[in-house]
PDB file of N, CA and C in Angstrom:
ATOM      1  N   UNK A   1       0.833  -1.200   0.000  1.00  0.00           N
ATOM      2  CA  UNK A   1       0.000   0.000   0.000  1.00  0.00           C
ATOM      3  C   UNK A   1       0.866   1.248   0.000  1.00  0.00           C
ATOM      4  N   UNK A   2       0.589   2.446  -1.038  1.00  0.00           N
ATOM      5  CA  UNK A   2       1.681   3.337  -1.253  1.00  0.00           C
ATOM      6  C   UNK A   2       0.789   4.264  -0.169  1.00  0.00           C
ATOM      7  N   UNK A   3       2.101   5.077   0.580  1.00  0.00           N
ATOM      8  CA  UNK A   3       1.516   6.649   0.885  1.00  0.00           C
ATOM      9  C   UNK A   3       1.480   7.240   0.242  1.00  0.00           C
ATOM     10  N   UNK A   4       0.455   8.223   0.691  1.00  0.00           N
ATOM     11  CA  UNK A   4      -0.134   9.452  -0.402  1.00  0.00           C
ATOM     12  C   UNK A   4       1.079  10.552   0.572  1.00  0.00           C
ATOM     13  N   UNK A   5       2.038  11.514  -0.930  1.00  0.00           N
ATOM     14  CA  UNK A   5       2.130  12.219  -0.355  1.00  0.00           C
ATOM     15  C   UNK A   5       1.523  13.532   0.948  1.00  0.00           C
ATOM     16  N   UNK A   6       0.718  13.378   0.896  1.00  0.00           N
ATOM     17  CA  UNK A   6      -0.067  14.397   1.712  1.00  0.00           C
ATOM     18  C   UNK A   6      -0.439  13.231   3.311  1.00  0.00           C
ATOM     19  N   UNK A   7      -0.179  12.441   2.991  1.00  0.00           N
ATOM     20  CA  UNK A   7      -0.332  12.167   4.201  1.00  0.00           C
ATOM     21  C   UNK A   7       0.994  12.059   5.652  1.00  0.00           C
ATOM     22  N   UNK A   8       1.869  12.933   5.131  1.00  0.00           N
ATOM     23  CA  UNK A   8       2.831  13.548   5.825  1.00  0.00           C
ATOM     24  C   UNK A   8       2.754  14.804   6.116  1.00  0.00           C
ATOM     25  N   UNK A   9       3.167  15.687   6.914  1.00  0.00           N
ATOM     26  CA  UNK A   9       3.847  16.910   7.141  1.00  0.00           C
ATOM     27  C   UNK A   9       4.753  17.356   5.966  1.00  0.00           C
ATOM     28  N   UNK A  10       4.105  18.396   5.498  1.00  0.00           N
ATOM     29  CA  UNK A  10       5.648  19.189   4.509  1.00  0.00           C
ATOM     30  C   UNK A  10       5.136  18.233   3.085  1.00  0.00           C
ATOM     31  N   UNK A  11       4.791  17.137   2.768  1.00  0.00           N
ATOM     32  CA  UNK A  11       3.851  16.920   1.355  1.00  0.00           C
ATOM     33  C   UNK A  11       5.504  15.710   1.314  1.00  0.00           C
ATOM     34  N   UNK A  12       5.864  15.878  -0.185  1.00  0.00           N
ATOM     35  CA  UNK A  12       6.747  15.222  -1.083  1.00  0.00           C
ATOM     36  C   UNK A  12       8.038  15.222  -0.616  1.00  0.00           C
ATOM     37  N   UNK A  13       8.497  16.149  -0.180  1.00  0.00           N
ATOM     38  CA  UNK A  13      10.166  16.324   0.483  1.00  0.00           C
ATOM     39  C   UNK A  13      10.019  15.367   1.992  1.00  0.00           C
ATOM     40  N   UNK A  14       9.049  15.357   3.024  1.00  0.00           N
ATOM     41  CA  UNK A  14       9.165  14.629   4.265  1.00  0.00           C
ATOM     42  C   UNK A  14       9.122  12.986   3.267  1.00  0.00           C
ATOM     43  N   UNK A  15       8.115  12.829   2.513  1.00  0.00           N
ATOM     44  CA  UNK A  15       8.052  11.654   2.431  1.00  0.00           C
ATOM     45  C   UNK A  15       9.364  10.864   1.586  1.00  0.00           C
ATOM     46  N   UNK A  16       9.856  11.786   0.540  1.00  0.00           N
ATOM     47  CA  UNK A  16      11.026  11.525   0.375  1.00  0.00           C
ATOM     48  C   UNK A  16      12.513  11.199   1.421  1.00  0.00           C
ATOM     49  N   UNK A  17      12.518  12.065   2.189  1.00  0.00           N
ATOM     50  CA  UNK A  17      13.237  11.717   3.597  1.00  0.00           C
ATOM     51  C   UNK A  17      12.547  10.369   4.552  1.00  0.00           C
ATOM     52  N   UNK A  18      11.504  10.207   4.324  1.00  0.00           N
ATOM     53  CA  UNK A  18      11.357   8.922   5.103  1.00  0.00           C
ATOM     54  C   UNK A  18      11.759   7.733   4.238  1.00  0.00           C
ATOM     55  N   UNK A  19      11.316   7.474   2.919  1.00  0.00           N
ATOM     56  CA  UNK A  19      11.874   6.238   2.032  1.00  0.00           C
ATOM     57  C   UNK A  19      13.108   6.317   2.322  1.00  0.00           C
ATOM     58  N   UNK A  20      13.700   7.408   2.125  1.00  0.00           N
ATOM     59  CA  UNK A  20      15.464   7.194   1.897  1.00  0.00           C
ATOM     60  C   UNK A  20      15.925   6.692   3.827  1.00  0.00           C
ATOM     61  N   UNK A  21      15.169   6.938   4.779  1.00  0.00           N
ATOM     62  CA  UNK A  21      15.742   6.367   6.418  1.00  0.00           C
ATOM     63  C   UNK A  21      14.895   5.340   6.134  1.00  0.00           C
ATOM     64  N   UNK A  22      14.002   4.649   5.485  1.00  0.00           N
ATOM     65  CA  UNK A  22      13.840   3.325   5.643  1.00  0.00           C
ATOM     66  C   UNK A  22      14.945   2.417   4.753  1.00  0.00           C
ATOM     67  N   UNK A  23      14.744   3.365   3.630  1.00  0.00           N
ATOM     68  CA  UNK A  23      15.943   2.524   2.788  1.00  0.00           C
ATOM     69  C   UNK A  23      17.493   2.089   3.601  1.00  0.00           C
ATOM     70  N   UNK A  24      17.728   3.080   3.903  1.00  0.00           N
ATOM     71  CA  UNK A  24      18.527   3.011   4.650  1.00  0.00           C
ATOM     72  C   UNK A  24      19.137   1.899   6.023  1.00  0.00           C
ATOM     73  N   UNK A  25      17.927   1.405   6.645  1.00  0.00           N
ATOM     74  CA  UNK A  25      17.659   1.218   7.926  1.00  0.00           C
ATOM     75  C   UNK A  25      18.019  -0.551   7.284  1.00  0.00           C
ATOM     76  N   UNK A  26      16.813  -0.516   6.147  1.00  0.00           N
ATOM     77  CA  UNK A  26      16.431  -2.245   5.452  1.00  0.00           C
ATOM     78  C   UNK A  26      17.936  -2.328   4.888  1.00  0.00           C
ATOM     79  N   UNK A  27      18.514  -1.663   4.567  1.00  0.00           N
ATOM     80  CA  UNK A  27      20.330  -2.016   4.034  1.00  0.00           C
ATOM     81  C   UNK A  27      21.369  -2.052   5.025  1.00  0.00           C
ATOM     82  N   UNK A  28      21.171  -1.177   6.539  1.00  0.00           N
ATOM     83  CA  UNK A  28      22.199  -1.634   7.267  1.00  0.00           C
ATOM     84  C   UNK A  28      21.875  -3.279   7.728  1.00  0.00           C
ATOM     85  N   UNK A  29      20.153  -3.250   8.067  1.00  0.00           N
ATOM     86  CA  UNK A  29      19.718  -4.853   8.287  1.00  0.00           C
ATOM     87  C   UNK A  29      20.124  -5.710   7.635  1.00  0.00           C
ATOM     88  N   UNK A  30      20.093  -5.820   6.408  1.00  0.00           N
ATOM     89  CA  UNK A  30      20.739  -6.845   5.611  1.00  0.00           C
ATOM     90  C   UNK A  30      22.178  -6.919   5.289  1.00  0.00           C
ATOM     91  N   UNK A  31      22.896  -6.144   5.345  1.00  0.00           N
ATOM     92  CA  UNK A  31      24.749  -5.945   6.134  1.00  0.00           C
ATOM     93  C   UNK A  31      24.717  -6.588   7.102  1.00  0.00           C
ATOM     94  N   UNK A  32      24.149  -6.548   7.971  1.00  0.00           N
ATOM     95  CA  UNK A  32      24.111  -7.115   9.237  1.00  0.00           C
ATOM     96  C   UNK A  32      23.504  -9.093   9.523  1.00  0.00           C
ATOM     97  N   UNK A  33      22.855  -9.115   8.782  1.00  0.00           N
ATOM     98  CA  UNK A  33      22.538 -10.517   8.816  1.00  0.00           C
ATOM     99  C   UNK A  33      23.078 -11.099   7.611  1.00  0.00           C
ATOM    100  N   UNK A  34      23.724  -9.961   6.939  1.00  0.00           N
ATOM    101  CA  UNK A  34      24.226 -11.025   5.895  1.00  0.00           C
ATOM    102  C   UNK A  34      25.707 -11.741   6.687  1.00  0.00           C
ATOM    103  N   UNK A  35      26.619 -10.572   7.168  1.00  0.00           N
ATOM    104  CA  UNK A  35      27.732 -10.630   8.099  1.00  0.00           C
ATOM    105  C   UNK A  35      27.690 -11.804   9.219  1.00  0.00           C
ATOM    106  N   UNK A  36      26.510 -11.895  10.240  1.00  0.00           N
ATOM    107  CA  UNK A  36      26.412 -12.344  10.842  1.00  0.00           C
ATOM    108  C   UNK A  36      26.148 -14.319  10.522  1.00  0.00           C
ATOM    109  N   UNK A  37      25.090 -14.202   9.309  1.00  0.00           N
ATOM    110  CA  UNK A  37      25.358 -15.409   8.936  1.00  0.00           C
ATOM    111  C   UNK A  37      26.385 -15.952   8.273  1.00  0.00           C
ATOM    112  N   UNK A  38      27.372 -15.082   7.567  1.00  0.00           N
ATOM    113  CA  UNK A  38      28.720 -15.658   6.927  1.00  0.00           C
ATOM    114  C   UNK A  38      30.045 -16.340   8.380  1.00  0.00           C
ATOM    115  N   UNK A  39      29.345 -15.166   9.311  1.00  0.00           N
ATOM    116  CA  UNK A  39      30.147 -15.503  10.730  1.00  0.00           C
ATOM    117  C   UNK A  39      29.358 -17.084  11.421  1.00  0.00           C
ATOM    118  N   UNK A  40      28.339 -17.412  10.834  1.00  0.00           N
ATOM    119  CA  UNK A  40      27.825 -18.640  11.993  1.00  0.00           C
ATOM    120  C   UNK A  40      28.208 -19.500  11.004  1.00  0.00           C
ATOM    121  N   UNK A  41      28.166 -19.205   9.474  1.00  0.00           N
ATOM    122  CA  UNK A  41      28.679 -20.243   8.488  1.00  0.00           C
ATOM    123  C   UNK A  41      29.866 -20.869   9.165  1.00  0.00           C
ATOM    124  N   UNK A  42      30.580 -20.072   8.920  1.00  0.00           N
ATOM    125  CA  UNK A  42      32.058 -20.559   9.509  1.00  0.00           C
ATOM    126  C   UNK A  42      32.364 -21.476  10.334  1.00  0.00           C
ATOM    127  N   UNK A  43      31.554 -20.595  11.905  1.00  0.00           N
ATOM    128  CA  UNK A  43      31.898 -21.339  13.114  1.00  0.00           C
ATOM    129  C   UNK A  43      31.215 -22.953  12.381  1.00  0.00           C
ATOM    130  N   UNK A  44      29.974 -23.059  12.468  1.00  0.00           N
ATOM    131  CA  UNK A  44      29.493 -24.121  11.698  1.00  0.00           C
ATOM    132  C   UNK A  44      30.361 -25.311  11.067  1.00  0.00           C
ATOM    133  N   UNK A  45      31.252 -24.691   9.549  1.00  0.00           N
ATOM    134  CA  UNK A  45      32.450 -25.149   8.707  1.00  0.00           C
ATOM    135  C   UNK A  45      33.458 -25.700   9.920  1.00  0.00           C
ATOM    136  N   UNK A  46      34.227 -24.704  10.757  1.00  0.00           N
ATOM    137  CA  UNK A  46      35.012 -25.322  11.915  1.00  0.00           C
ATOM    138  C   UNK A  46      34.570 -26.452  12.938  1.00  0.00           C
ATOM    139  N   UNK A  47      33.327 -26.358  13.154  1.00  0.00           N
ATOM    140  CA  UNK A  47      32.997 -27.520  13.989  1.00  0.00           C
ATOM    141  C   UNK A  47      33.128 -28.449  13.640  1.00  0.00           C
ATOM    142  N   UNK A  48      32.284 -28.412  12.086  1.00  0.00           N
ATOM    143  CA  UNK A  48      32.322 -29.802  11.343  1.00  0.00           C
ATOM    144  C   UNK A  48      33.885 -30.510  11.172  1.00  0.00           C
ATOM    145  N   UNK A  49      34.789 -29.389  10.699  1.00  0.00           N
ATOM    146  CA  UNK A  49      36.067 -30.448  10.930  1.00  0.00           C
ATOM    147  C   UNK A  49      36.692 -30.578  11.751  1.00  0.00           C
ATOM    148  N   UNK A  50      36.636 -30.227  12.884  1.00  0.00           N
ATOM    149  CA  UNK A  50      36.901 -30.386  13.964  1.00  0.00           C
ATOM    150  C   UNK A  50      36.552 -31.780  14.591  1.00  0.00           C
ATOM    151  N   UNK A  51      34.895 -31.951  14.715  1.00  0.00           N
ATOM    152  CA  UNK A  51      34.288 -33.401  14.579  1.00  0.00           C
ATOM    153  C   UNK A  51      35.139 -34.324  13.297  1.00  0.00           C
ATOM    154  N   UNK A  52      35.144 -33.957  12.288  1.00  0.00           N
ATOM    155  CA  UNK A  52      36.149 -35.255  11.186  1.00  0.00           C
ATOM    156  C   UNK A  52      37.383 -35.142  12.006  1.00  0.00           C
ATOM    157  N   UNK A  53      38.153 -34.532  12.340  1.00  0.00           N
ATOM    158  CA  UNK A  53      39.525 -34.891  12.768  1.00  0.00           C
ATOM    159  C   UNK A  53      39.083 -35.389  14.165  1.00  0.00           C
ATOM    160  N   UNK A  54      37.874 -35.610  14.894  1.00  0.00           N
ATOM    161  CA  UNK A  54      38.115 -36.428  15.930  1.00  0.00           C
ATOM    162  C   UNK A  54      38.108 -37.658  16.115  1.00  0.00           C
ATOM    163  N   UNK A  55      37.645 -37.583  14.354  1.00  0.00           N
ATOM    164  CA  UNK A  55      36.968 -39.084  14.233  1.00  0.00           C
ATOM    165  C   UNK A  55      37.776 -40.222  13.877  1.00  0.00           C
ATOM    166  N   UNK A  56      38.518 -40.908  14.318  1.00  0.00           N
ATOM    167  CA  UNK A  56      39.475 -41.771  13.543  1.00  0.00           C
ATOM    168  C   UNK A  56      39.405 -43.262  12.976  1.00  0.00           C
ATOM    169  N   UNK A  57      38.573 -43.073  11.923  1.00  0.00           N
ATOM    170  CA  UNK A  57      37.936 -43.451  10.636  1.00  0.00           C
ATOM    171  C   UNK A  57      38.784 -43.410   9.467  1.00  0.00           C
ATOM    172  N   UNK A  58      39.391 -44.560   8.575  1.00  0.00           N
ATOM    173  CA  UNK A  58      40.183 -44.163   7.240  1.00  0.00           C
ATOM    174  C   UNK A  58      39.183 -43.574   6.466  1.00  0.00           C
ATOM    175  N   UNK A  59      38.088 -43.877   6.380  1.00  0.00           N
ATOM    176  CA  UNK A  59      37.120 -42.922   6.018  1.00  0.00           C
ATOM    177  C   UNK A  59      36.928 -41.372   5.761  1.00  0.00           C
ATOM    178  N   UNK A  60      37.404 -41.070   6.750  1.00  0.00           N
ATOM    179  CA  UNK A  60      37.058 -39.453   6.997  1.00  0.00           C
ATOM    180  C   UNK A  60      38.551 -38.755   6.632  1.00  0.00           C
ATOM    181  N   UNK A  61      39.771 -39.646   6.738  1.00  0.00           N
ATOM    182  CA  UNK A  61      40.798 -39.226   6.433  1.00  0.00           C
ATOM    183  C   UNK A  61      41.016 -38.463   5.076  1.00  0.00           C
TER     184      UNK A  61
END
Protein backbone atom coordinates (compact mmCIF):
# COMPACT_ATOMS: atom_id res chain seq x y z
CA UNK A 1 0.00 0.00 0.00
CA UNK A 2 1.68 3.34 -1.25
CA UNK A 3 1.52 6.65 0.88
CA UNK A 4 -0.13 9.45 -0.40
CA UNK A 5 2.13 12.22 -0.36
CA UNK A 6 -0.07 14.40 1.71
CA UNK A 7 -0.33 12.17 4.20
CA UNK A 8 2.83 13.55 5.83
CA UNK A 9 3.85 16.91 7.14
CA UNK A 10 5.65 19.19 4.51
CA UNK A 11 3.85 16.92 1.35
CA UNK A 12 6.75 15.22 -1.08
CA UNK A 13 10.17 16.32 0.48
CA UNK A 14 9.16 14.63 4.27
CA UNK A 15 8.05 11.65 2.43
CA UNK A 16 11.03 11.52 0.37
CA UNK A 17 13.24 11.72 3.60
CA UNK A 18 11.36 8.92 5.10
CA UNK A 19 11.87 6.24 2.03
CA UNK A 20 15.46 7.19 1.90
CA UNK A 21 15.74 6.37 6.42
CA UNK A 22 13.84 3.33 5.64
CA UNK A 23 15.94 2.52 2.79
CA UNK A 24 18.53 3.01 4.65
CA UNK A 25 17.66 1.22 7.93
CA UNK A 26 16.43 -2.24 5.45
CA UNK A 27 20.33 -2.02 4.03
CA UNK A 28 22.20 -1.63 7.27
CA UNK A 29 19.72 -4.85 8.29
CA UNK A 30 20.74 -6.84 5.61
CA UNK A 31 24.75 -5.94 6.13
CA UNK A 32 24.11 -7.12 9.24
CA UNK A 33 22.54 -10.52 8.82
CA UNK A 34 24.23 -11.03 5.89
CA UNK A 35 27.73 -10.63 8.10
CA UNK A 36 26.41 -12.34 10.84
CA UNK A 37 25.36 -15.41 8.94
CA UNK A 38 28.72 -15.66 6.93
CA UNK A 39 30.15 -15.50 10.73
CA UNK A 40 27.82 -18.64 11.99
CA UNK A 41 28.68 -20.24 8.49
CA UNK A 42 32.06 -20.56 9.51
CA UNK A 43 31.90 -21.34 13.11
CA UNK A 44 29.49 -24.12 11.70
CA UNK A 45 32.45 -25.15 8.71
CA UNK A 46 35.01 -25.32 11.92
CA UNK A 47 33.00 -27.52 13.99
CA UNK A 48 32.32 -29.80 11.34
CA UNK A 49 36.07 -30.45 10.93
CA UNK A 50 36.90 -30.39 13.96
CA UNK A 51 34.29 -33.40 14.58
CA UNK A 52 36.15 -35.26 11.19
CA UNK A 53 39.53 -34.89 12.77
CA UNK A 54 38.11 -36.43 15.93
CA UNK A 55 36.97 -39.08 14.23
CA UNK A 56 39.47 -41.77 13.54
CA UNK A 57 37.94 -43.45 10.64
CA UNK A 58 40.18 -44.16 7.24
CA UNK A 59 37.12 -42.92 6.02
CA UNK A 60 37.06 -39.45 7.00
CA UNK A 61 40.80 -39.23 6.43
Amino acid sequence: QQAEPGDFTGGVGDLHTLHLEILEQTLMQCILEEHLWHHSETLQLDAAEQMLDDVDDPYFS
